[in-house]
N, C-alpha and C. Protein backbone atom coordinates (compact mmCIF):
# COMPACT_ATOMS: atom_id res chain seq x y z
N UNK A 1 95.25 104.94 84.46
CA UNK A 1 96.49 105.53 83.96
C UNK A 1 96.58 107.04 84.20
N UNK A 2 95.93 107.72 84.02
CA UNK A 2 95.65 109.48 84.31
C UNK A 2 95.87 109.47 85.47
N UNK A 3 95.30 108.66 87.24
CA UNK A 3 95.82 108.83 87.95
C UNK A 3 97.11 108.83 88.46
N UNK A 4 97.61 107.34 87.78
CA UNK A 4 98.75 106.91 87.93
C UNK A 4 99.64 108.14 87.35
N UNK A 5 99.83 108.60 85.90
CA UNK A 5 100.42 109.63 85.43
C UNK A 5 100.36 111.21 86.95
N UNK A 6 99.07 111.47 87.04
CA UNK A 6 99.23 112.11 88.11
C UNK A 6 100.01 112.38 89.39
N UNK A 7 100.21 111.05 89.91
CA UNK A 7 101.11 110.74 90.99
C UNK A 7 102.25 111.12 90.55
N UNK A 8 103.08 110.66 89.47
CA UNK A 8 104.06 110.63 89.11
C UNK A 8 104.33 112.19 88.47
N UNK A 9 103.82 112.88 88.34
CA UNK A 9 104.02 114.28 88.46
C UNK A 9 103.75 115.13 89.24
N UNK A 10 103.29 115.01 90.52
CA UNK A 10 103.56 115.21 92.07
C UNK A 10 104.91 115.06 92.65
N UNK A 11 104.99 113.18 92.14
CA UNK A 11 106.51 113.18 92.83
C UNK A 11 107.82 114.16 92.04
N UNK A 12 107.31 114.66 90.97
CA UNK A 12 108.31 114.79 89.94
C UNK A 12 108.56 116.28 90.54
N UNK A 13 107.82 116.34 91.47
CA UNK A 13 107.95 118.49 92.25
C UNK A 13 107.16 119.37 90.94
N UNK A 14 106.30 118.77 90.54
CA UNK A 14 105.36 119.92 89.60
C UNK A 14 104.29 119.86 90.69
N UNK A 15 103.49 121.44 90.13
CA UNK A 15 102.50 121.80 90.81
C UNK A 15 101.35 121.16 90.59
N UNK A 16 100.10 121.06 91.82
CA UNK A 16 98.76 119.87 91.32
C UNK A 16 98.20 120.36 90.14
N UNK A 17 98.38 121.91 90.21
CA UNK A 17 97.82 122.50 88.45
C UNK A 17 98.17 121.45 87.72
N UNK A 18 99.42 121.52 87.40
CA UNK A 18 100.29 121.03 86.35
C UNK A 18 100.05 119.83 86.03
N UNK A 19 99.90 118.78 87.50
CA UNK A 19 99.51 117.37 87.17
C UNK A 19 98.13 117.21 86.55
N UNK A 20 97.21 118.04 87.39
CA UNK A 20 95.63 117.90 86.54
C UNK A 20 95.53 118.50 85.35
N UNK A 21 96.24 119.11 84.71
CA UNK A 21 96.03 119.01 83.19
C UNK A 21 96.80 118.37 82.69
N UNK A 22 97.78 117.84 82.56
CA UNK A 22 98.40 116.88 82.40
C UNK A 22 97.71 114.79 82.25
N UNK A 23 96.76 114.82 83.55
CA UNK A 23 95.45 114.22 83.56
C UNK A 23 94.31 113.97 82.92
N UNK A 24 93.90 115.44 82.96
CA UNK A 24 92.75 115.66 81.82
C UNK A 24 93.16 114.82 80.47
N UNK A 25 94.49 115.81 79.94
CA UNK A 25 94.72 115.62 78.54
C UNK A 25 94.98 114.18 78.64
N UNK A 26 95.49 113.51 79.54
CA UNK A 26 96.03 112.11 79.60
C UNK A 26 94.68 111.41 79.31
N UNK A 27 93.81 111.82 79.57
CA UNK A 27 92.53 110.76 80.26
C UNK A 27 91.70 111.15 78.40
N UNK A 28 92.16 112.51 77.76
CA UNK A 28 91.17 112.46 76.29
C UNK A 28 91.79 111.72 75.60
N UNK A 29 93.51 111.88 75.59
CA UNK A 29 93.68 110.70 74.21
C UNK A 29 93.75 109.56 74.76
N UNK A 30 93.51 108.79 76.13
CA UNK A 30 93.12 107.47 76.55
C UNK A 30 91.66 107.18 75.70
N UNK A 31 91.42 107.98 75.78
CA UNK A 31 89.41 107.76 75.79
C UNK A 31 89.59 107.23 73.82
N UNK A 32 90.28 107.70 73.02
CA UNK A 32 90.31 107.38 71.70
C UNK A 32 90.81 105.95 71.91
N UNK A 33 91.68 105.13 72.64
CA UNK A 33 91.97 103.95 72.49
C UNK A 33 90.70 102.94 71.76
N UNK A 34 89.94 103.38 72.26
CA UNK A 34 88.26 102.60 72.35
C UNK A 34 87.12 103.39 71.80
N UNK A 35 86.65 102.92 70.39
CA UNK A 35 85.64 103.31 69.63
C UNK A 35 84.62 103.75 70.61
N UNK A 36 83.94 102.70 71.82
CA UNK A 36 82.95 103.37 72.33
C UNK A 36 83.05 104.61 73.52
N UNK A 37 84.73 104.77 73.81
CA UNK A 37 85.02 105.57 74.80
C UNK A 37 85.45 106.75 74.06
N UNK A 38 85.01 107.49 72.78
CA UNK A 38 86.02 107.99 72.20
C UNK A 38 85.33 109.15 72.63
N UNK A 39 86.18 110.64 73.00
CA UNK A 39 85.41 111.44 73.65
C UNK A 39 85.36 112.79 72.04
N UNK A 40 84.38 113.39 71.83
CA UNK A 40 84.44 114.56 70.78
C UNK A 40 84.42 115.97 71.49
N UNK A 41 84.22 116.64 70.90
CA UNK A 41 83.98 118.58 71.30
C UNK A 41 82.70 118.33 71.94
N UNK A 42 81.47 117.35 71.89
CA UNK A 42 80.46 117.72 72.88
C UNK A 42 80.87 116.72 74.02
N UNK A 43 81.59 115.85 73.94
CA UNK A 43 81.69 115.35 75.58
C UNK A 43 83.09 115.58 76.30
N UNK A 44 83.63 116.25 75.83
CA UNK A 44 84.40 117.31 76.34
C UNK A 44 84.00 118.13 77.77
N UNK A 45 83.36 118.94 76.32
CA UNK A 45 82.28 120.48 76.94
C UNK A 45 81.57 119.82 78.28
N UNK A 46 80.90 118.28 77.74
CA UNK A 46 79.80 118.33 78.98
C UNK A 46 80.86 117.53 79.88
N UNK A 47 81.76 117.10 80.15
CA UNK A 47 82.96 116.61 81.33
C UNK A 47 83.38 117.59 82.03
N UNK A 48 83.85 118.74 81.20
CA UNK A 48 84.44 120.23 82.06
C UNK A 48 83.00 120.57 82.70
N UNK A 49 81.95 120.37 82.23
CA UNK A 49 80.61 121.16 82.93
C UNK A 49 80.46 120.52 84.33
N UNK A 50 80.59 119.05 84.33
CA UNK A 50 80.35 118.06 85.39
C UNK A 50 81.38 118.32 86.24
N UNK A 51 82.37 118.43 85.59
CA UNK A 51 83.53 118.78 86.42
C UNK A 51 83.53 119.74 87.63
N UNK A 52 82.84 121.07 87.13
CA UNK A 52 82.92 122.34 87.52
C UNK A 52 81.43 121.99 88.23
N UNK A 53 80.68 121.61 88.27
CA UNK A 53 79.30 121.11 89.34
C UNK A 53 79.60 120.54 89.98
N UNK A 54 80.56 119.65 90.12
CA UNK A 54 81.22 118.65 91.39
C UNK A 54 82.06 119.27 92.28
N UNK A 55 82.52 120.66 91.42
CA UNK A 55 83.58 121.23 92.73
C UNK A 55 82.83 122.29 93.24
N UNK A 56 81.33 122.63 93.02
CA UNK A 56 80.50 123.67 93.11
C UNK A 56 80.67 123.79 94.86
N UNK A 57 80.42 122.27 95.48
CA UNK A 57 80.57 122.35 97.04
C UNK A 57 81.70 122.76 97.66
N UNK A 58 82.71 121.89 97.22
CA UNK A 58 84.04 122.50 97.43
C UNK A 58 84.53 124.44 97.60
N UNK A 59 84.08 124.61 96.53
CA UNK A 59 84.43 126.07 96.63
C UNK A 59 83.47 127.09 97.15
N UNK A 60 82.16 127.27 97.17
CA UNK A 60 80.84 127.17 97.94
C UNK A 60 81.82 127.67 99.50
N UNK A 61 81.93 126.05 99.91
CA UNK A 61 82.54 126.03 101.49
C UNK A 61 83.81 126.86 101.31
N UNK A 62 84.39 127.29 100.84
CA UNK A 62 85.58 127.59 100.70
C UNK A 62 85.72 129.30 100.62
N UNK A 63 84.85 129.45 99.96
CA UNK A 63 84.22 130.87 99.85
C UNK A 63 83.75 131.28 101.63
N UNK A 64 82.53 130.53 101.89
CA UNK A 64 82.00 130.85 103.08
C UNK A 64 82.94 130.89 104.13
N UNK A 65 84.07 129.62 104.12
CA UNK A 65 85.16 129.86 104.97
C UNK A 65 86.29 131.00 104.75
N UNK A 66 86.35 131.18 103.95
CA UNK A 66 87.66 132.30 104.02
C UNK A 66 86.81 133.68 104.80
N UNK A 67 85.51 134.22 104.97
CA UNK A 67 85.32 135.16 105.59
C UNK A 67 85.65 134.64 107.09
N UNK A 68 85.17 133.31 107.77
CA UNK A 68 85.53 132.64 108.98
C UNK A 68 87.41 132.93 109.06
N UNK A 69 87.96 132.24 108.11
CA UNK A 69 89.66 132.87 108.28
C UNK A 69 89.97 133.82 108.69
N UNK A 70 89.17 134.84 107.50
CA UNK A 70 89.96 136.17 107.49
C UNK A 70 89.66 137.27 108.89
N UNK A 71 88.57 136.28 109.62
CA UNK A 71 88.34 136.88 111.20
C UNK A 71 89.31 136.84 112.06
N UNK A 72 89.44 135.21 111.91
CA UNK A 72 90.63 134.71 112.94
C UNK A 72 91.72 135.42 112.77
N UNK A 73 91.83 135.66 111.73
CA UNK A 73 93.51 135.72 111.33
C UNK A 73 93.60 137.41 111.39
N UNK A 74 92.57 138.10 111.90
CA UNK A 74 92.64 139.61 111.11
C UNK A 74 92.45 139.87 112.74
N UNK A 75 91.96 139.21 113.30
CA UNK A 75 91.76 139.50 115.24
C UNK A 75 92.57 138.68 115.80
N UNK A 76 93.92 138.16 114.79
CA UNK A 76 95.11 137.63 115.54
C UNK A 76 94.48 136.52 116.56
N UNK A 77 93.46 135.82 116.56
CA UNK A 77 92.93 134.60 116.99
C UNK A 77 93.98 133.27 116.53
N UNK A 78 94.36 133.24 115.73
CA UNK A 78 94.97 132.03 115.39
C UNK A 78 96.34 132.16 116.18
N UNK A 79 96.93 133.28 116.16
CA UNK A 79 98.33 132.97 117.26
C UNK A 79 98.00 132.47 118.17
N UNK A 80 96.87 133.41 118.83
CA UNK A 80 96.52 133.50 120.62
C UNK A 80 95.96 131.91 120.79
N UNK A 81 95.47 131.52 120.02
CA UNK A 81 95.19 129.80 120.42
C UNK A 81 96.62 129.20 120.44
N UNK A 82 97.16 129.41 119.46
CA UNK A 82 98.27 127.83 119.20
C UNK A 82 99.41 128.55 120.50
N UNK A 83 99.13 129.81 120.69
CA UNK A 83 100.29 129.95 122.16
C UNK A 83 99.46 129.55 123.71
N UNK A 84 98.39 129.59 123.20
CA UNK A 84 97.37 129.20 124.55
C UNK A 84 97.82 127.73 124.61
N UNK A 85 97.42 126.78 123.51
CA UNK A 85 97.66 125.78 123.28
C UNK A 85 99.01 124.86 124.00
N UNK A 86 100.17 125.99 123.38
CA UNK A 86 101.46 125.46 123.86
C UNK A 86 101.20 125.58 125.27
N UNK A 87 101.21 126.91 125.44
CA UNK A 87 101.22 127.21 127.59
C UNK A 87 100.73 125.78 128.07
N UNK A 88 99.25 125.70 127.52
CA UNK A 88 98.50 124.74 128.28
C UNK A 88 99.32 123.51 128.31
N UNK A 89 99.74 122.74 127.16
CA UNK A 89 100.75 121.66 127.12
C UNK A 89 102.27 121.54 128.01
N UNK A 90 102.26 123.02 128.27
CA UNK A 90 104.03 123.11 128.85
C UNK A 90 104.83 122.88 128.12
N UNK A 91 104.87 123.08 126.86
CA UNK A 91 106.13 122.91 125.72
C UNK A 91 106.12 121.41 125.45
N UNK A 92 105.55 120.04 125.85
CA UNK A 92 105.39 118.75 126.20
C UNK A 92 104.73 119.10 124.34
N UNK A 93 106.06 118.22 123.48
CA UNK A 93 105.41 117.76 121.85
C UNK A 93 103.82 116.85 122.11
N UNK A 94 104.02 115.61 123.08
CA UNK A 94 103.69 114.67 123.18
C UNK A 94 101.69 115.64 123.24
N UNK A 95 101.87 115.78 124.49
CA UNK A 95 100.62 116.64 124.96
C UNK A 95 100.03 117.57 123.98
N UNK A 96 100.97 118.36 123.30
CA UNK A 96 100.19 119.34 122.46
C UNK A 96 99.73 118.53 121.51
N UNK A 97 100.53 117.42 120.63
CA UNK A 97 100.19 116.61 119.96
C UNK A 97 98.43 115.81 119.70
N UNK A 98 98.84 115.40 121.02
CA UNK A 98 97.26 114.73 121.48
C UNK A 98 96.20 115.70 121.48
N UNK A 99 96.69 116.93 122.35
CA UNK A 99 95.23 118.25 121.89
C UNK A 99 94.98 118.54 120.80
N UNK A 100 95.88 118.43 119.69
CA UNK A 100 95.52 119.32 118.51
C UNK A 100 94.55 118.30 117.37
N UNK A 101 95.05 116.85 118.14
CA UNK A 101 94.48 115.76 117.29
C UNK A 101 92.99 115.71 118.15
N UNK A 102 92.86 115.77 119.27
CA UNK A 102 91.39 115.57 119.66
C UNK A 102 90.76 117.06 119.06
N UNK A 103 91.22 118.16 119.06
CA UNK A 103 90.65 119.26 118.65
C UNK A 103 90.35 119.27 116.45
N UNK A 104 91.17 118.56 116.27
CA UNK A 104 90.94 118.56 115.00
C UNK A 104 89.75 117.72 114.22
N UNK A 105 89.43 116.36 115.55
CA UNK A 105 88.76 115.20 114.86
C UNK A 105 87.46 116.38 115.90
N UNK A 106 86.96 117.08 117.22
CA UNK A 106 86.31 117.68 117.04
C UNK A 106 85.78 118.60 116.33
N UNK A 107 86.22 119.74 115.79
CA UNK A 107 86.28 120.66 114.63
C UNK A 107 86.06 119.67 113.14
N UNK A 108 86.54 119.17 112.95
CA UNK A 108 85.83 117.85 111.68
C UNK A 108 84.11 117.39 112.00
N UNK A 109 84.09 117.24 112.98
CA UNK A 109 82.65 117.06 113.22
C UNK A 109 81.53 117.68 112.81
N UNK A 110 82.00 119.14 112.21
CA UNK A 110 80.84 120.14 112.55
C UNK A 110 81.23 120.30 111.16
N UNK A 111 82.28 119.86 109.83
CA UNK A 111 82.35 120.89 108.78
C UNK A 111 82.60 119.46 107.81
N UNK A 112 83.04 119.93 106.82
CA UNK A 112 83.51 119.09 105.22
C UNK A 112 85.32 118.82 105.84
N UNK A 113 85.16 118.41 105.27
CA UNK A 113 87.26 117.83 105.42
C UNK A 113 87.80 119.02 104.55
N UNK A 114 87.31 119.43 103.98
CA UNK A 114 88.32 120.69 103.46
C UNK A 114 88.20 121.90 104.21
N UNK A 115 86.92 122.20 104.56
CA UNK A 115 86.57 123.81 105.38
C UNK A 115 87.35 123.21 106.78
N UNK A 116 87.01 121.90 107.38
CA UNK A 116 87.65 121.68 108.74
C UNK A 116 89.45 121.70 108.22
N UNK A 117 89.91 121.45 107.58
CA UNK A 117 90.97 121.68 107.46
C UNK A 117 92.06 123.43 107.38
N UNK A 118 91.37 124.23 106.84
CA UNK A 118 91.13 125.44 106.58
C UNK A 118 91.33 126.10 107.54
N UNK A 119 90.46 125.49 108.56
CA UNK A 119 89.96 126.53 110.02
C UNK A 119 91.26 125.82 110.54
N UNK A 120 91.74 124.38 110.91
CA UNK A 120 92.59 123.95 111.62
C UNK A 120 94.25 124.36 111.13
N UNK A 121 94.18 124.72 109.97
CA UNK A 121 95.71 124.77 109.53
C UNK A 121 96.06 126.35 109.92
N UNK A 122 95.18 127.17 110.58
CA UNK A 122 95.56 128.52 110.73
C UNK A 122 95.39 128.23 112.64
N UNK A 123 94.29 127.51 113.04
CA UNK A 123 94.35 127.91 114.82
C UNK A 123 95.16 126.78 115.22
N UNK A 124 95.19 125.32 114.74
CA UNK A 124 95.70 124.37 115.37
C UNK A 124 97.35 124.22 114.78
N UNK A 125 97.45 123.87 113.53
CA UNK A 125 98.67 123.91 113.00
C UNK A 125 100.08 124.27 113.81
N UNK A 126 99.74 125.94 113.98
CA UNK A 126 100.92 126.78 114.24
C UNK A 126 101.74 126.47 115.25
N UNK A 127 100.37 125.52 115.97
CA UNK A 127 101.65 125.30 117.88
C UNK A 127 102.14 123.77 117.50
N UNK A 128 101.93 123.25 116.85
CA UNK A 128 102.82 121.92 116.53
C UNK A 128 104.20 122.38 115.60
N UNK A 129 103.63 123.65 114.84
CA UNK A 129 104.83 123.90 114.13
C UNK A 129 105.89 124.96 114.92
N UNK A 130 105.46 125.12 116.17
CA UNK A 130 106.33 126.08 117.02
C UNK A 130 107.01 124.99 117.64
N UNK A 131 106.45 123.97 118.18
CA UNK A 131 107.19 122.73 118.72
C UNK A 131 108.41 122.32 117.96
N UNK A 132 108.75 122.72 116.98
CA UNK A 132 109.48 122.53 115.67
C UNK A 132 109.39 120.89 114.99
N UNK A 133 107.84 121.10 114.62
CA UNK A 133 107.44 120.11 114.07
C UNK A 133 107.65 120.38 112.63
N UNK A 134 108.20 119.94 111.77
CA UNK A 134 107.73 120.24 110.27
C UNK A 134 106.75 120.97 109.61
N UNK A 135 106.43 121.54 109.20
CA UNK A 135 105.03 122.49 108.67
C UNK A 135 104.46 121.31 107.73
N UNK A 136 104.59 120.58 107.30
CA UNK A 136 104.07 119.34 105.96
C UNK A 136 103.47 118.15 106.99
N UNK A 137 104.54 118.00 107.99
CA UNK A 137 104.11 117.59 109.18
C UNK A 137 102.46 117.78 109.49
N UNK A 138 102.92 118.92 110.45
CA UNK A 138 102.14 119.52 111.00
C UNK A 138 100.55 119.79 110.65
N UNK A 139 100.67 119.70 108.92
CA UNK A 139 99.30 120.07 108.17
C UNK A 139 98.91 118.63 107.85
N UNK A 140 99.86 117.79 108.25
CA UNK A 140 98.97 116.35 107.45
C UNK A 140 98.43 116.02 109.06
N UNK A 141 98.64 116.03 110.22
CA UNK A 141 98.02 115.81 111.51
C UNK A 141 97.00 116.64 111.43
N UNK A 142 96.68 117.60 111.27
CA UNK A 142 95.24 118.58 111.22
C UNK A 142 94.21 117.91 110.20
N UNK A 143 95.12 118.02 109.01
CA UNK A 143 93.98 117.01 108.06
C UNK A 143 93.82 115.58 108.34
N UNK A 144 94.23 114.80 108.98
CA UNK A 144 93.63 113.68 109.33
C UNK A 144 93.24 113.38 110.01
N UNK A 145 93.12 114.46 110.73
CA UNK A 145 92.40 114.47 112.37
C UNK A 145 90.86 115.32 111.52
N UNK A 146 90.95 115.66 110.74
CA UNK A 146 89.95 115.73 110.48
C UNK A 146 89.13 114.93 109.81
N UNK A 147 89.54 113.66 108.97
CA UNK A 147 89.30 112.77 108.41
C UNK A 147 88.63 111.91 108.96
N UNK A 148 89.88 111.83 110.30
CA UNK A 148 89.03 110.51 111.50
C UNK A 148 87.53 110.91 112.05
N UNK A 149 87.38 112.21 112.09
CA UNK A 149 86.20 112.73 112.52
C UNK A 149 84.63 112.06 111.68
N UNK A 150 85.42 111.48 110.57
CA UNK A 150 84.03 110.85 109.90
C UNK A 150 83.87 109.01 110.08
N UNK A 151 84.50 108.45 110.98
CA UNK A 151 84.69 107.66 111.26
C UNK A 151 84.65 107.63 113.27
N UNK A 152 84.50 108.59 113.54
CA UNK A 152 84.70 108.71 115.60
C UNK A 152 83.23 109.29 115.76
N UNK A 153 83.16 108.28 116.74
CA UNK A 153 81.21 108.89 117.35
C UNK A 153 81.98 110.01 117.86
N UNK A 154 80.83 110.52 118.27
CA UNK A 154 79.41 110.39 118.00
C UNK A 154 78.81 111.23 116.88
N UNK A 155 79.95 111.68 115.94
CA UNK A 155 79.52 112.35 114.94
C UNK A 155 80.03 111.79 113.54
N UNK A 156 80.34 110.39 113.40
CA UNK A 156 80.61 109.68 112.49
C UNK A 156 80.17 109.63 111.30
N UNK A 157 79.87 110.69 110.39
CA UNK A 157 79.25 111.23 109.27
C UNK A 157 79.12 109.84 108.25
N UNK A 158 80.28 108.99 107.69
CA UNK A 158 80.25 108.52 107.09
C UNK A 158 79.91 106.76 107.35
N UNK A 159 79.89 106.85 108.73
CA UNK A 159 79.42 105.55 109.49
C UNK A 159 77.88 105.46 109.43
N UNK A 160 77.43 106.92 109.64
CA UNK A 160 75.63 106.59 109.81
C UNK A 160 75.20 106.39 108.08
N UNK A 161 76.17 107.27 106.91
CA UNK A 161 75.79 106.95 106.11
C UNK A 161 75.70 105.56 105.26
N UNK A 162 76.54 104.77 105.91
CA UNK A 162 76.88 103.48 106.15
C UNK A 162 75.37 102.67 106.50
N UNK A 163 75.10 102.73 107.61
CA UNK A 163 74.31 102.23 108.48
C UNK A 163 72.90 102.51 108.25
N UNK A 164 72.70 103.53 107.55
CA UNK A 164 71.67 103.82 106.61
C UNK A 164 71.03 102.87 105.68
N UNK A 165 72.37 102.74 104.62
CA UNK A 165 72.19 101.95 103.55
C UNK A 165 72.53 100.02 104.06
N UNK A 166 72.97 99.63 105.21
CA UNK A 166 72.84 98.50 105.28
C UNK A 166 71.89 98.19 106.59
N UNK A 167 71.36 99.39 107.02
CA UNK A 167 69.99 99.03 108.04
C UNK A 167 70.29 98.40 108.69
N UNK A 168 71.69 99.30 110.23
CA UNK A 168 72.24 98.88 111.06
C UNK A 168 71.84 99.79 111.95
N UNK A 169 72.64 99.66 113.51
CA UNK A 169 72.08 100.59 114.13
C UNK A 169 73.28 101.89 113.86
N UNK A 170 72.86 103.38 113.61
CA UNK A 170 74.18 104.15 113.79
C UNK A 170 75.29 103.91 114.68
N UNK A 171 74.92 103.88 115.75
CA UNK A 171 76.29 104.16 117.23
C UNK A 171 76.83 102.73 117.02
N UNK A 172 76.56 101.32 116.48
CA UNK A 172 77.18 100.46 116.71
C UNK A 172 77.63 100.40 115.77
N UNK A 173 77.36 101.25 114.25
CA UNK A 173 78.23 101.13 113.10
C UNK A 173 79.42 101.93 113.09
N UNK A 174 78.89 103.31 113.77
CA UNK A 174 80.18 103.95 114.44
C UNK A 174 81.36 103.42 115.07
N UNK A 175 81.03 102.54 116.11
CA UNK A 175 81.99 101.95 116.51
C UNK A 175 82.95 101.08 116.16
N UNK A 176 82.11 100.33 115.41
CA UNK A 176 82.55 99.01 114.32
C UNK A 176 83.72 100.00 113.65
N UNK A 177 83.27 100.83 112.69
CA UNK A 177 84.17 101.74 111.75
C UNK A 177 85.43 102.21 112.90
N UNK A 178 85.17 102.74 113.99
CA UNK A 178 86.49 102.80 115.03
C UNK A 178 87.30 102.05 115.31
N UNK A 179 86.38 101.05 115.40
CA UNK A 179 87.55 99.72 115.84
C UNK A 179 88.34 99.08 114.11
N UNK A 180 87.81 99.50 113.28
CA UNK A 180 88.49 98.79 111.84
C UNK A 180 89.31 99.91 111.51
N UNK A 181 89.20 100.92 112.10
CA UNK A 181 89.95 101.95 111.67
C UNK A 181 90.87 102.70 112.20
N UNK A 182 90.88 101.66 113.81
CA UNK A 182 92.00 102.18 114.52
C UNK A 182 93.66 102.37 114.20
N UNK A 183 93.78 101.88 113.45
CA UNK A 183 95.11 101.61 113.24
C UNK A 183 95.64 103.21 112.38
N UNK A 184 94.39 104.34 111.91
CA UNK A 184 94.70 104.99 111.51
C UNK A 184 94.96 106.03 112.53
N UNK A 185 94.24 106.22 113.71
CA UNK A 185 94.98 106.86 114.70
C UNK A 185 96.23 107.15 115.17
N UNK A 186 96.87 105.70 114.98
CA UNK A 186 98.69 105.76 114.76
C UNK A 186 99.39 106.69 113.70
N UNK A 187 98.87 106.46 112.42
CA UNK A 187 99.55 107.40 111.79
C UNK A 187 99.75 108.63 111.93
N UNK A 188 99.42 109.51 112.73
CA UNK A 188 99.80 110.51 112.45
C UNK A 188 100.86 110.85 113.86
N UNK A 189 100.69 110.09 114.45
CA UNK A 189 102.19 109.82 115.40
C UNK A 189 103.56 109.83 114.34
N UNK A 190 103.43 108.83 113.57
CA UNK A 190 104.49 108.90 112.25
C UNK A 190 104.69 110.12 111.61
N UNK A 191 103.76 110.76 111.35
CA UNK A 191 103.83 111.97 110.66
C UNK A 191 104.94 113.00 111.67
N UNK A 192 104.15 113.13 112.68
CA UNK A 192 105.11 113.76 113.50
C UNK A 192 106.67 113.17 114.52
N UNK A 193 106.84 112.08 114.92
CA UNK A 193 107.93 111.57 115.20
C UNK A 193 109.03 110.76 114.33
N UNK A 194 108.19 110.67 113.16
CA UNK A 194 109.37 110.46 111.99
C UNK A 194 110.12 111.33 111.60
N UNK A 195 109.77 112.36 111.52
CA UNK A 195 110.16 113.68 110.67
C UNK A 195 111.25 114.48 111.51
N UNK A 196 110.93 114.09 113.23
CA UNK A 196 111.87 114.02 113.70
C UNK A 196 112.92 113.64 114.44
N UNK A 197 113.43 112.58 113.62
CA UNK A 197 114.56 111.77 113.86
C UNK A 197 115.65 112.48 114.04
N UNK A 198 116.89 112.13 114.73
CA UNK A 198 118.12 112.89 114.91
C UNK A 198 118.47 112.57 113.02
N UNK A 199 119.43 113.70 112.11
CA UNK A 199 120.49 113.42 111.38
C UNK A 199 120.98 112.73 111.26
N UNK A 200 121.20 111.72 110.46
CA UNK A 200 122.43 110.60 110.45
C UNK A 200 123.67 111.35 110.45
N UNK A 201 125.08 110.71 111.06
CA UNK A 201 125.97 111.33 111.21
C UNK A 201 126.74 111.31 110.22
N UNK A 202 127.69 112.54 110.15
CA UNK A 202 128.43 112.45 108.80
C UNK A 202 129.63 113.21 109.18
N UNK A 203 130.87 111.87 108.90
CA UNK A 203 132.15 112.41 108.66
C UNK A 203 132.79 112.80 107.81
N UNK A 204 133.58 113.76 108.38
CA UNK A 204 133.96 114.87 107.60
C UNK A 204 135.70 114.44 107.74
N UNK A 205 136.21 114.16 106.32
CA UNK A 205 137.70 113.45 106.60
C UNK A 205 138.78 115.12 105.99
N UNK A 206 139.32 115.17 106.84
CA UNK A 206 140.52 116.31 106.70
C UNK A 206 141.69 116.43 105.95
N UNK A 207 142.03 117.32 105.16
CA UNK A 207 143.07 116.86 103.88
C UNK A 207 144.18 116.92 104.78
N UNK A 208 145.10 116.09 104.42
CA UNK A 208 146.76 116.09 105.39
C UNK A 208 147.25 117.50 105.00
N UNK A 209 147.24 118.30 103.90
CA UNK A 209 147.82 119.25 103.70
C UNK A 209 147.31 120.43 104.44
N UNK A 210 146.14 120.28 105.05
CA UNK A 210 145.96 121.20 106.24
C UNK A 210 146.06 120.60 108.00
C-alpha cells in the first residue's frame, strides 16, 4: 500500500520528496494495523538509520560523480560530444538514436545505474534532445540504456551475479538474460518515436458574424 499510495502521488504532479514522506508516514500507521508489526520511537529511529546506510552507496557515487560532471560541464565537454555526435549521425534521429543507446549500455558497463546515468544525461542526452526529441524522452533512453548494460555481455553485472548463485557458466547466462530480455531493447524506440507523433488535428469552426 505505501508503494501503491506513492505512485499515485507521482501521478498526482507532487514532487518524489513529497511522495516519500507521504510513504514513510503511510507505511508507520500501516505497521499499527498488526500487534506484531507495530512500529514504536525505537524502530522508527533504527528504520531511518537503515534507511540512511542503504543510500550510503547511492550518494557516495554521487558525490564522487559530480566532481566527474562538474569537469565535463565546466570544459564545455558535454556540448562538444552531443554536437560531435549529431555531425557524426548527419542530423539522421534514427542513427543518433542507435549511438547514444550503444554508448549508454557501454558507459553502464563501467558504473552503478545512477552514476552511469549522471555522466549520460549531460554528454549523451543533449543531441537526442537537439534532434527535438523530448527532454523526458530523451533521459529515459540514457537511463535504460544504462540498465540494459546489466543484462548485455560482456559486462552483464547482474547475469554473472546470477550465474554465480545457480553455478552456470557466466557468458552463457549472459546471453540467456539477452535473449529473455530482448524485448526491452524495443522500448526505448517508444520512448522516442511515440512522443513524436504528428498533433491530432483540430478544427477550428468560425462564427458567421465574422
Amino acid at each position: 500500500m505505501p508503494v501503491g499510495l506513492i505512485i499515485i502521488i507521482l501521478f498526482l504532479g507532487f514532487t518524489p520528496e513529497v511522495a516519500a514522506f507521504w510513504g514513510i508516514i503511510s507505511a508507520l500507521v500501516l505497521s499499527w494495523l498488526r500487534k506484531d508489526t507495530r512500529m514504536g520511537p525505537k524502530d522508527v529511529f533504527h528504520a531511518l538509520v537503515k534507511g540512511s546506510r542503504s543510500n550510503m552507496s547511492a550518494g557516495s557515487a554521487i558525490g564522487s560523480l559530480e566532481i566527474i560532471i562538474g569537469g565535463i560541464v565546466l570544459a564545455g565537454l558535454g556540448l562538444k560530444f552531443s554536437a560531435l555526435l549529431v555531425e557524426f549521425a548527419g542530423g539522421n534521429l534514427l542513427i543518433a538514436f542507435i549511438m547514444v543507446l550503444i554508448i549508454s549500455i557501454i558507459i553502464g558497463m563501467g558504473s552503478t545505474t545512477t552514476g552511469s546515468y549522471i555522466i549520460l544525461s549531460v554528454v549523451a542526452a543533449p543531441a537526442l534532445i537537439y534532434l527535438k526529441v523530448p527532454p523526458i524522452a530523451a533521459h529515459l533512453v540514457v537511463f535504460y540504456g544504462a540498465c540494459l548494460s546489466n543484462i548485455t555481455p560482456p559486462g552483464c553485472v547482474f547475469a554473472f551475479a546470477a550465474a554465480a548463485i545457480a553455478e552456470a557458466d557466466p557468458m552463457e547466462t549472459g546471453m540467456a538474460a539477452l535473449k529473455y530480455g530482448a524485448a526491452l531493447l524495443l522500448l526505448p524506440f517508444g520512448f522516442v518515436y511515440y512522443e513524436r507523433r504528428p498533433p491530432p488535428m483540430v478544427v477550428v469552426h468560425r462564427s458567421k458574424d465574422r
